[in-house]
N, C-alpha and C. Protein backbone atom coordinates (compact mmCIF):
# COMPACT_ATOMS: atom_id res chain seq x y z
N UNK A 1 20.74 -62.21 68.88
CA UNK A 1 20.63 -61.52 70.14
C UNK A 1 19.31 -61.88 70.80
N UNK A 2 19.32 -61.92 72.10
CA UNK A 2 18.25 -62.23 72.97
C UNK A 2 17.90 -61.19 74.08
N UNK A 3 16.55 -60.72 73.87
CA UNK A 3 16.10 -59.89 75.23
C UNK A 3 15.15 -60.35 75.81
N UNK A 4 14.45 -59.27 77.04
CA UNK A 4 13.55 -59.84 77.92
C UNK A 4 12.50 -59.35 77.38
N UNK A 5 11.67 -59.66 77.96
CA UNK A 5 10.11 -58.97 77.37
C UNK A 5 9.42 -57.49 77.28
N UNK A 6 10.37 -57.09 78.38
CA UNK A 6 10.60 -55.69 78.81
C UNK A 6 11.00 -55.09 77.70
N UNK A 7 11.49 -55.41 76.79
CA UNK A 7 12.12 -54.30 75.81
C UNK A 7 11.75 -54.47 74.54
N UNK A 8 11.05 -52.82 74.46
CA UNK A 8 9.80 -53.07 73.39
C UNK A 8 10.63 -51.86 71.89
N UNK A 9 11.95 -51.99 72.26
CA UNK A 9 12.47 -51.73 71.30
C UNK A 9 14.07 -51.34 71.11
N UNK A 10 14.93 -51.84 70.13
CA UNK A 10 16.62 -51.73 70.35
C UNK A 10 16.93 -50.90 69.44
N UNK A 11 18.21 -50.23 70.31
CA UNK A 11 18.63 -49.06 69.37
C UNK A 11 19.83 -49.59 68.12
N UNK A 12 20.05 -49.35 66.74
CA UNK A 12 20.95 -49.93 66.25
C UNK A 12 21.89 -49.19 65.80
N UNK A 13 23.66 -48.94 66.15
CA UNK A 13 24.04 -47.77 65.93
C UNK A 13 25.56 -48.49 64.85
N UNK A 14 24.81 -48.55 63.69
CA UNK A 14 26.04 -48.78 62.37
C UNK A 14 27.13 -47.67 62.51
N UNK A 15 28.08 -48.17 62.04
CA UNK A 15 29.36 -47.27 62.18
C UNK A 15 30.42 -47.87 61.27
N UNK A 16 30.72 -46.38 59.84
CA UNK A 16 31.72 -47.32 58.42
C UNK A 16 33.23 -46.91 59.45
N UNK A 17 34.29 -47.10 58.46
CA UNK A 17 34.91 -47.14 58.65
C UNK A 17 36.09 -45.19 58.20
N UNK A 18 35.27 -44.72 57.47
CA UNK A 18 35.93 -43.61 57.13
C UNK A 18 34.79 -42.51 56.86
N UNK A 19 33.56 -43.02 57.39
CA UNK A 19 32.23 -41.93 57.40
C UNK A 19 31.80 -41.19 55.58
N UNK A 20 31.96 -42.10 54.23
CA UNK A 20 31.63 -41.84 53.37
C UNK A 20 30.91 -42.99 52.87
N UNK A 21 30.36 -44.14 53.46
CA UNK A 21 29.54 -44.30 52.91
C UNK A 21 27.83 -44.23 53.47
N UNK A 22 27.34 -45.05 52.89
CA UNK A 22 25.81 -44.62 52.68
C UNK A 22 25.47 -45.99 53.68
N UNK A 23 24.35 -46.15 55.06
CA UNK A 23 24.04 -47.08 56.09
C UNK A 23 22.72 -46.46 55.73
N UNK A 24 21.70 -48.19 55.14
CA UNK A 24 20.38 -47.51 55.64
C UNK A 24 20.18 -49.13 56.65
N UNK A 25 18.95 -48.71 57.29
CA UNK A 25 18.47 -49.94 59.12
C UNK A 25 17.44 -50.09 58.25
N UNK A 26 16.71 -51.36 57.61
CA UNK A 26 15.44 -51.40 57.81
C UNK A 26 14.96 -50.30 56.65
N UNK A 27 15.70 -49.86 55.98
CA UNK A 27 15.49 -49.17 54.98
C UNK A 27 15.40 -47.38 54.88
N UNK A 28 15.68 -46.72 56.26
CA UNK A 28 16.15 -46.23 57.00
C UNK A 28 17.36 -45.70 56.82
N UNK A 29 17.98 -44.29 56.51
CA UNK A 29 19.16 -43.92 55.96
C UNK A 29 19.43 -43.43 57.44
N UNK A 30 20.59 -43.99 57.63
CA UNK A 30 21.03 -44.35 59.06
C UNK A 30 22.78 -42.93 58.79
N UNK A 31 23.22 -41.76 59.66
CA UNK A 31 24.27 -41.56 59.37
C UNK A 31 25.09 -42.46 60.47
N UNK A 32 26.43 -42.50 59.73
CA UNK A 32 27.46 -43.58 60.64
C UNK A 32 27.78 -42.75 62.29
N UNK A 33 27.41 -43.95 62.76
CA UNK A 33 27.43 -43.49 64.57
C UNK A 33 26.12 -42.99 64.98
N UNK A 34 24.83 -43.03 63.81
CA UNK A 34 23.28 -42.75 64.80
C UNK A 34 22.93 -43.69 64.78
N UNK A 35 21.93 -43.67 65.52
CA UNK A 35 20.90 -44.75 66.53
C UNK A 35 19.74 -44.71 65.83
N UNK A 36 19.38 -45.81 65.34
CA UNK A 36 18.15 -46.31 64.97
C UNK A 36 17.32 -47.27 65.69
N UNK A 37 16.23 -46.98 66.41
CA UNK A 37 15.38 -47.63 67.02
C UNK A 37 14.66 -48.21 66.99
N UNK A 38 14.55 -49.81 66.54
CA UNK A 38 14.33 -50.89 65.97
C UNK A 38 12.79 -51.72 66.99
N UNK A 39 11.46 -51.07 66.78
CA UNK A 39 10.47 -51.72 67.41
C UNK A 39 10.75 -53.10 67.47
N UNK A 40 10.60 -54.00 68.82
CA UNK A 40 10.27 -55.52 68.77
C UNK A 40 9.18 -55.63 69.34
N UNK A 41 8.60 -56.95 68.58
CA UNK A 41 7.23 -57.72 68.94
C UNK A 41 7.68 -58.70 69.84
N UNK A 42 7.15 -59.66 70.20
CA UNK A 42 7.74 -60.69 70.48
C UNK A 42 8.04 -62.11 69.81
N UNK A 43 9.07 -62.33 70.23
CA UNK A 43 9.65 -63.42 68.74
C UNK A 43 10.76 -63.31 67.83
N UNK A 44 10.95 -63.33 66.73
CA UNK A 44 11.96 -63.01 65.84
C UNK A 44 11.92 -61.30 65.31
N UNK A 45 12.93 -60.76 65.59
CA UNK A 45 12.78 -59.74 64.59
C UNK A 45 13.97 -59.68 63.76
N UNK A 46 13.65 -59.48 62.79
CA UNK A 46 15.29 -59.41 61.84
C UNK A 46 15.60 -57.78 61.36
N UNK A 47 16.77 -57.33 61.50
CA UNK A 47 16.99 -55.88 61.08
C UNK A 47 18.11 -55.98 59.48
N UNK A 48 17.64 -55.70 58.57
CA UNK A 48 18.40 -55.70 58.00
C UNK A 48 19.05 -54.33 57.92
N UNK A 49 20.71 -54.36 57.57
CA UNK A 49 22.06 -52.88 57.64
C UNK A 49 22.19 -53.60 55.78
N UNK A 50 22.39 -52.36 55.59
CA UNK A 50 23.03 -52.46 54.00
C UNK A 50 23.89 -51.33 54.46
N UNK A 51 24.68 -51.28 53.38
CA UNK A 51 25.99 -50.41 53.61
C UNK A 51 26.71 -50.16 52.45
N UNK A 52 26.78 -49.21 51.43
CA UNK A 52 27.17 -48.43 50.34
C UNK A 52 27.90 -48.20 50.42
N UNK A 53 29.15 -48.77 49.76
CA UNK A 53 30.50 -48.03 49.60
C UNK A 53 30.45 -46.74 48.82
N UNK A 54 31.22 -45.86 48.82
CA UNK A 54 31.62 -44.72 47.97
C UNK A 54 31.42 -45.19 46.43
N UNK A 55 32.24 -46.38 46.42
CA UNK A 55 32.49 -46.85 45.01
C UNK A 55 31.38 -47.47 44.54
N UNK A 56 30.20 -47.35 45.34
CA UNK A 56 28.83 -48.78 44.94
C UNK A 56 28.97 -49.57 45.04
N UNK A 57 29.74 -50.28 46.14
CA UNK A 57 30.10 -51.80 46.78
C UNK A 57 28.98 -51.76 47.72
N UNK A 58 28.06 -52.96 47.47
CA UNK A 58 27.12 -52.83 48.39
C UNK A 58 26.91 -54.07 49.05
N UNK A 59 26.92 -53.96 51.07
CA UNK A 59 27.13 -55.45 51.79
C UNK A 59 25.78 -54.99 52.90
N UNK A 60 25.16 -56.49 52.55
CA UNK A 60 23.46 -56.48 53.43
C UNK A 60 24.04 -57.17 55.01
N UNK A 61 23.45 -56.94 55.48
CA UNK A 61 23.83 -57.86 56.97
C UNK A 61 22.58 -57.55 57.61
N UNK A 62 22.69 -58.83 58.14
CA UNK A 62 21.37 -59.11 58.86
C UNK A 62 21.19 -59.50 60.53
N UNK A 63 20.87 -59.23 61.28
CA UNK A 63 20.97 -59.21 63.03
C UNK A 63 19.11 -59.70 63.16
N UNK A 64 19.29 -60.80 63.69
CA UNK A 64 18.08 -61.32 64.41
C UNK A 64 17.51 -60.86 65.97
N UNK A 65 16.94 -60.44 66.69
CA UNK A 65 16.64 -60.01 68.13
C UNK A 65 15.41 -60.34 68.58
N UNK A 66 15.77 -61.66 69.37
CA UNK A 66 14.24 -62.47 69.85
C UNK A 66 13.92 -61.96 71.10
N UNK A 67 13.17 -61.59 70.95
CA UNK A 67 12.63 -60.52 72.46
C UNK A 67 11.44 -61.74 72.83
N UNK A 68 11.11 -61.99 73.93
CA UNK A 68 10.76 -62.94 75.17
C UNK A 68 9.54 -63.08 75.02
N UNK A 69 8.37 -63.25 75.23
CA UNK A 69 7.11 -63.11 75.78
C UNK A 69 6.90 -63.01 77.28
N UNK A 70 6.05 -61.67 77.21
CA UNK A 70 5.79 -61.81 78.74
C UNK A 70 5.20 -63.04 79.46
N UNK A 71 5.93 -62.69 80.76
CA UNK A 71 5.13 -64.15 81.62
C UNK A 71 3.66 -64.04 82.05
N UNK A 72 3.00 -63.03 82.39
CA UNK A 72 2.14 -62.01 83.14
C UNK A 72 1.12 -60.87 82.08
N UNK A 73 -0.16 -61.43 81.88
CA UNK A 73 -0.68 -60.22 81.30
C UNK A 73 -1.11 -59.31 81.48
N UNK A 74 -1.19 -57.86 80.87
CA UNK A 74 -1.48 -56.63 81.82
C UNK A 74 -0.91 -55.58 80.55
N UNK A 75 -0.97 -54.12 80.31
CA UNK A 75 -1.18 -53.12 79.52
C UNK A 75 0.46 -52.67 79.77
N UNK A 76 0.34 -52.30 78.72
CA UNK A 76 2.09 -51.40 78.53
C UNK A 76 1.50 -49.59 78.80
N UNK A 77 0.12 -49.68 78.12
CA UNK A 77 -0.28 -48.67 78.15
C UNK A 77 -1.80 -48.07 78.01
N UNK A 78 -2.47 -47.30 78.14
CA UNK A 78 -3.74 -46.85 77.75
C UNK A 78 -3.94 -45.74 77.86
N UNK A 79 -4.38 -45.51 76.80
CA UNK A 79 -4.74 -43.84 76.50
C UNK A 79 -6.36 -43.40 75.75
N UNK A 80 -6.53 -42.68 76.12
CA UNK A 80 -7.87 -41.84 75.92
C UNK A 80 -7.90 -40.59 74.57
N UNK A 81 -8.98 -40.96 73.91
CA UNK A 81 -9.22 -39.52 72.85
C UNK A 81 -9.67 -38.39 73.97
N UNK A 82 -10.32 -38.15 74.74
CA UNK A 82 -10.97 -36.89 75.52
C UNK A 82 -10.88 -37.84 76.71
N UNK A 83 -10.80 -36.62 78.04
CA UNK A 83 -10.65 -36.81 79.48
C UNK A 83 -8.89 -37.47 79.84
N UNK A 84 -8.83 -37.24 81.00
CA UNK A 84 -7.46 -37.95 81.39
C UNK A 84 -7.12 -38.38 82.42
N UNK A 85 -7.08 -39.46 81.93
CA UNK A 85 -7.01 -41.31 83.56
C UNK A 85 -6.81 -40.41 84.84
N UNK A 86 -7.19 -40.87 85.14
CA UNK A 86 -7.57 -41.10 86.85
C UNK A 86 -7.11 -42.01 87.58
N UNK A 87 -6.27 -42.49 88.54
CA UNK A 87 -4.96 -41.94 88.32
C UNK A 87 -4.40 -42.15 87.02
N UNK A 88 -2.98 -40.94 86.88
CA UNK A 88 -2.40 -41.24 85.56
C UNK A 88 -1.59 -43.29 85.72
N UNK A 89 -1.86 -43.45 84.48
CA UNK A 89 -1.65 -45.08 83.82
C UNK A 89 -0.10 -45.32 84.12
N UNK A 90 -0.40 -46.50 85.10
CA UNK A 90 0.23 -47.16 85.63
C UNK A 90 0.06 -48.90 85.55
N UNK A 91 1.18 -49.54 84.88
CA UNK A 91 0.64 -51.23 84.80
C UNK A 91 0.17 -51.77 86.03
N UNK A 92 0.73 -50.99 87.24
CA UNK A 92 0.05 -51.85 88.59
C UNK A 92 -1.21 -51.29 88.98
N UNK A 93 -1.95 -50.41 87.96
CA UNK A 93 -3.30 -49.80 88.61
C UNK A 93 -4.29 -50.83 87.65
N UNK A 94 -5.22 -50.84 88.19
CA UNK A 94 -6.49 -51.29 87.47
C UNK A 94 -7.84 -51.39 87.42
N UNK A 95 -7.71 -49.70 88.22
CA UNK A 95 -9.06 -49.07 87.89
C UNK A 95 -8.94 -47.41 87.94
N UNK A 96 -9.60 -47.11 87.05
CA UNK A 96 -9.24 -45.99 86.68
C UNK A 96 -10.54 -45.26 86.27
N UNK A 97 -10.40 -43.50 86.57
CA UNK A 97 -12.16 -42.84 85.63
C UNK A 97 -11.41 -41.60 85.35
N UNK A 98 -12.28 -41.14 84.60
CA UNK A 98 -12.10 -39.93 83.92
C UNK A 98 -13.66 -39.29 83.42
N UNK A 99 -13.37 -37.90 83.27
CA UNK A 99 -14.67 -37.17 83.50
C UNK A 99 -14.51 -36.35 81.76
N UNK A 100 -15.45 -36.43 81.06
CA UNK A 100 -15.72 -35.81 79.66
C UNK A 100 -16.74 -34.75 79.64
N UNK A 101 -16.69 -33.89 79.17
CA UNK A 101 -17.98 -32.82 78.64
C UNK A 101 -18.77 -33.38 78.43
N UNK A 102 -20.40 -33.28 78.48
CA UNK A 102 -21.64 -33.91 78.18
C UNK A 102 -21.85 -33.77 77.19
N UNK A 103 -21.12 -32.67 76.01
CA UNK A 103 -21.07 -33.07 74.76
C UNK A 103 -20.46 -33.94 74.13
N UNK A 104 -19.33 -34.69 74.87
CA UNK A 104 -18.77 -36.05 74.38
C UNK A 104 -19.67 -37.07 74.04
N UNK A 105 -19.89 -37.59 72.99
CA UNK A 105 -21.26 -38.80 73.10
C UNK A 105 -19.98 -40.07 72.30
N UNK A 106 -18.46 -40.07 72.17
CA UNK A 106 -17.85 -40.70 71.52
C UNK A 106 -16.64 -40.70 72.36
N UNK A 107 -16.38 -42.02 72.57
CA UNK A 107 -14.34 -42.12 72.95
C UNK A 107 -14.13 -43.28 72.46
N UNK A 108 -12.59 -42.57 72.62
CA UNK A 108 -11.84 -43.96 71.77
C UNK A 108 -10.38 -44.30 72.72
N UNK A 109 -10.44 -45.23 72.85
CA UNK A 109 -9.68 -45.66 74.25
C UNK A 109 -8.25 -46.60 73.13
N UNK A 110 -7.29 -46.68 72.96
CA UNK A 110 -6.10 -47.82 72.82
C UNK A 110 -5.42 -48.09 73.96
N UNK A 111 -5.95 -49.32 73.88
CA UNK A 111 -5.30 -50.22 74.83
C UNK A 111 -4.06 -50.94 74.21
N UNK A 112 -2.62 -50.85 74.73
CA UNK A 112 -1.84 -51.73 74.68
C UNK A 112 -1.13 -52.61 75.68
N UNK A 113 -1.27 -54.33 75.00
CA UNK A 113 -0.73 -55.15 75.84
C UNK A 113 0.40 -55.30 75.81
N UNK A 114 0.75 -55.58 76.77
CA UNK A 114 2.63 -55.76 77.13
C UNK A 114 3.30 -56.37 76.07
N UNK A 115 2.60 -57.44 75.20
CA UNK A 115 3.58 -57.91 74.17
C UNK A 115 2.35 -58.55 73.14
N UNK A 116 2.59 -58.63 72.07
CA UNK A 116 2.15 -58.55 71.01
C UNK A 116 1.10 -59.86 70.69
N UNK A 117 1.30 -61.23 71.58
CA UNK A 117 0.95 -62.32 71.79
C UNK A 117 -0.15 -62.00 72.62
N UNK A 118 -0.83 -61.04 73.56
CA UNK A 118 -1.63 -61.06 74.20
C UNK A 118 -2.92 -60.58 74.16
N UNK A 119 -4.26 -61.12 74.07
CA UNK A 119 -5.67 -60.64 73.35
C UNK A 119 -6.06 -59.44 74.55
N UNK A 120 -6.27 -58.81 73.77
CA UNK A 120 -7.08 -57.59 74.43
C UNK A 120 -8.48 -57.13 73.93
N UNK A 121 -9.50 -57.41 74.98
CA UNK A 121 -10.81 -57.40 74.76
C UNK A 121 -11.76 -55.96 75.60
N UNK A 122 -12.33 -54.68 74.88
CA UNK A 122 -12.79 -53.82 75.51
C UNK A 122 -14.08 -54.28 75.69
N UNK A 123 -14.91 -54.00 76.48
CA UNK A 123 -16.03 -54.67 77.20
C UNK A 123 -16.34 -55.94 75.80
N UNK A 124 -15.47 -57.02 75.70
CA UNK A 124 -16.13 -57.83 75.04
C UNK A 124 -15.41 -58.08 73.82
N UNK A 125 -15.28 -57.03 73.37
CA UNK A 125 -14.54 -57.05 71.37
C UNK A 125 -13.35 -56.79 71.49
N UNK A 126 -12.59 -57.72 70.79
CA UNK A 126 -11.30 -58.17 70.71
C UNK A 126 -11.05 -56.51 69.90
N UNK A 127 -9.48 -56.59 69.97
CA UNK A 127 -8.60 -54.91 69.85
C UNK A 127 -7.29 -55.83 69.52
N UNK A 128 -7.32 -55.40 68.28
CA UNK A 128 -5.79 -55.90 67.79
C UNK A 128 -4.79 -55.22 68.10
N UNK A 129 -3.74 -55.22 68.59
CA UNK A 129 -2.27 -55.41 68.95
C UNK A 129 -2.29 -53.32 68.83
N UNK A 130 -2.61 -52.68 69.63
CA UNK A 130 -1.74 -51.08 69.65
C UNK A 130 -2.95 -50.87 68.64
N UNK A 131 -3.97 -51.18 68.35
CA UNK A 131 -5.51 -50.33 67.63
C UNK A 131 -5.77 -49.18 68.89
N UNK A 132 -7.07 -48.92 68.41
CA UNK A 132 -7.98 -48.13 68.43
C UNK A 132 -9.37 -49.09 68.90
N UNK A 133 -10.19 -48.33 69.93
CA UNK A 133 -11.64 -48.90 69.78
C UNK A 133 -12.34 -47.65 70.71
N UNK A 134 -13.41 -47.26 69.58
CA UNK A 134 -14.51 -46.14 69.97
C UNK A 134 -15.66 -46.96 69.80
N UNK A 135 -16.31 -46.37 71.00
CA UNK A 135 -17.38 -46.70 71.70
C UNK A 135 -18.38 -45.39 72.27
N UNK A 136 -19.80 -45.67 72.29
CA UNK A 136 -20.37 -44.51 72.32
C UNK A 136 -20.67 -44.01 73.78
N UNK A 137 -20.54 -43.13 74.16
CA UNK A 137 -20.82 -42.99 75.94
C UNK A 137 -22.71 -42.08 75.98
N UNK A 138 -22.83 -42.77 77.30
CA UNK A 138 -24.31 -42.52 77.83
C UNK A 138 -24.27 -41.22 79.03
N UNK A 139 -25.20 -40.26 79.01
CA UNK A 139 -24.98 -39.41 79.97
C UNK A 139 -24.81 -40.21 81.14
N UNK A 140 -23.96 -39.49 82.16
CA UNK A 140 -24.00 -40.45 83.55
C UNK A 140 -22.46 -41.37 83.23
N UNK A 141 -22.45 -42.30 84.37
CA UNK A 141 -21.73 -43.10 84.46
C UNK A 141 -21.05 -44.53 83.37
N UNK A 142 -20.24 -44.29 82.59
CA UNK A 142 -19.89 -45.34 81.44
C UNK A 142 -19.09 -46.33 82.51
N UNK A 143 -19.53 -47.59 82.40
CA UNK A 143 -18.18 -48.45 82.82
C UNK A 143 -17.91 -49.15 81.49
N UNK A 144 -16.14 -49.11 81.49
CA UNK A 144 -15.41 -49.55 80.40
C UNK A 144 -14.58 -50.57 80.81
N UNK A 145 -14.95 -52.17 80.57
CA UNK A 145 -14.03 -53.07 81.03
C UNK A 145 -13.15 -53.53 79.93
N UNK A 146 -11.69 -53.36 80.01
CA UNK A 146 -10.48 -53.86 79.33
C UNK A 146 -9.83 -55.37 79.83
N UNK A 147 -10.02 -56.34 79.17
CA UNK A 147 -9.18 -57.52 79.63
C UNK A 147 -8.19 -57.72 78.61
N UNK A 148 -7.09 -58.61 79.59
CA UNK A 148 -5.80 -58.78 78.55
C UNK A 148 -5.61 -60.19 79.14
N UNK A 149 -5.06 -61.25 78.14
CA UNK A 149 -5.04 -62.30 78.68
C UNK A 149 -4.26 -63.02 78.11
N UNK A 150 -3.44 -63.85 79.04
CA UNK A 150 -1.98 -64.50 77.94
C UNK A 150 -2.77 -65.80 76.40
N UNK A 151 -1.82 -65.95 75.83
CA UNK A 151 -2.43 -66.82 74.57
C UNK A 151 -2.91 -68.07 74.52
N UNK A 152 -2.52 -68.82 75.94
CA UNK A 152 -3.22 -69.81 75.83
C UNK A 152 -4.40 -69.49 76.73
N UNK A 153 -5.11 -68.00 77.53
CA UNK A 153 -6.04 -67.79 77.95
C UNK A 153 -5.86 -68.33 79.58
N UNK A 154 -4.81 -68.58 79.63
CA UNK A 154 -4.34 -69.64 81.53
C UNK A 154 -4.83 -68.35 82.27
N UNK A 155 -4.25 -66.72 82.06
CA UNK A 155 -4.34 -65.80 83.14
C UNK A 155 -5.11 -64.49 82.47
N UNK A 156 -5.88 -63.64 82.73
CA UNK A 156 -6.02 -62.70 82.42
C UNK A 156 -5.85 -61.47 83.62
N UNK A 157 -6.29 -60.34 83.32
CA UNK A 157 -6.01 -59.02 84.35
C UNK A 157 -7.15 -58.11 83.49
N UNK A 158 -7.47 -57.74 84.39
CA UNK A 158 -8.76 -57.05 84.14
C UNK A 158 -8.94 -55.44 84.38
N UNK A 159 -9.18 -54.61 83.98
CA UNK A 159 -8.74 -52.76 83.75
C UNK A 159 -10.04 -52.71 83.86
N UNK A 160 -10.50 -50.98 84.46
CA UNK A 160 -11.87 -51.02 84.37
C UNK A 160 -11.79 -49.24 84.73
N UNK A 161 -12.51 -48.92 83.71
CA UNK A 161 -12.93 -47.34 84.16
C UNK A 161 -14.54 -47.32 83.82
N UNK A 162 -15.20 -46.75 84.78
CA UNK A 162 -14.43 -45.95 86.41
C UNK A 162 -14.32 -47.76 87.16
């Protein structure tokens, strides 16, 4: 199966034939006719279905789902430990502030890029794939620059609070 880049995850809905045996997804005890929601990266993902007969007849099957790479780099998402975006997070915004207690002297911002292939750098230091990165804030005004940039580095997009 093949998707677009857009879809950052498929639902998988096994179904026996007389509802007694045993479906686990991914290892995942799946009942027959629910939906299991299968994260994709981009690239290959393989799901493996096993399927338990009553009698202990047991059949593996395997479904591949190559989800795309984005064309365009830019955030699926970003979120904040304390304060809350300014405007609320939107992929077409890209500048944003938020206001913390002066007892905040710590945040921790995750940034995620649209697909799993794309470097994401908070003022500078690389942020692996849906991490975490805390950084210490100064009374007054913090600027926080986020870049995301495709893998061979051709385009980036640039986030910035405030």
């Amino acid at each position: 199966l093949k998707t677009g880049s857009d879809n950052y995850e498929m639902g998988i809905t096994p179904k026996d034939t007389d509802g007694s045996d045993t479906i686990a997804v991914n290892g995942t005890i799946v009942q027959s006719g629910g939906t299991y929601n299968v994260p994709l990266l981009v690239g290959d993902n393989t799901v493996k279905i096993e399927v338990v007969s009553s009698n202990g007849v047991k059949n593996t099957y395997s479904v591949t789902i190559t989800r795309a790479a984005a064309d365009s780099p830019g955030l699926l998402s970003l979120s904040l430990s304390s304060g809350t975006l300014n405007p609320e997070f939107s992929n077409r915004v890209i500048n944003y502030s938020t206001t913390v207690n002066y007892a905040i002297s710590r945040i921790t911002i995750t940034p995620v890029a649209r697909d799993n292939t794309q470097t994401v750098t908070v003022n500078g230091s690389t942020v692996a794939y849906g991490s975490d990165y805390s950084l210490d804030l100064a009374a007054g005004v913090n600027t926080i620059r986020i870049c995301v940039s495709m893998p061979d580095g051709s385009s980036q997009r640039i986030t910035r609070l405030p």
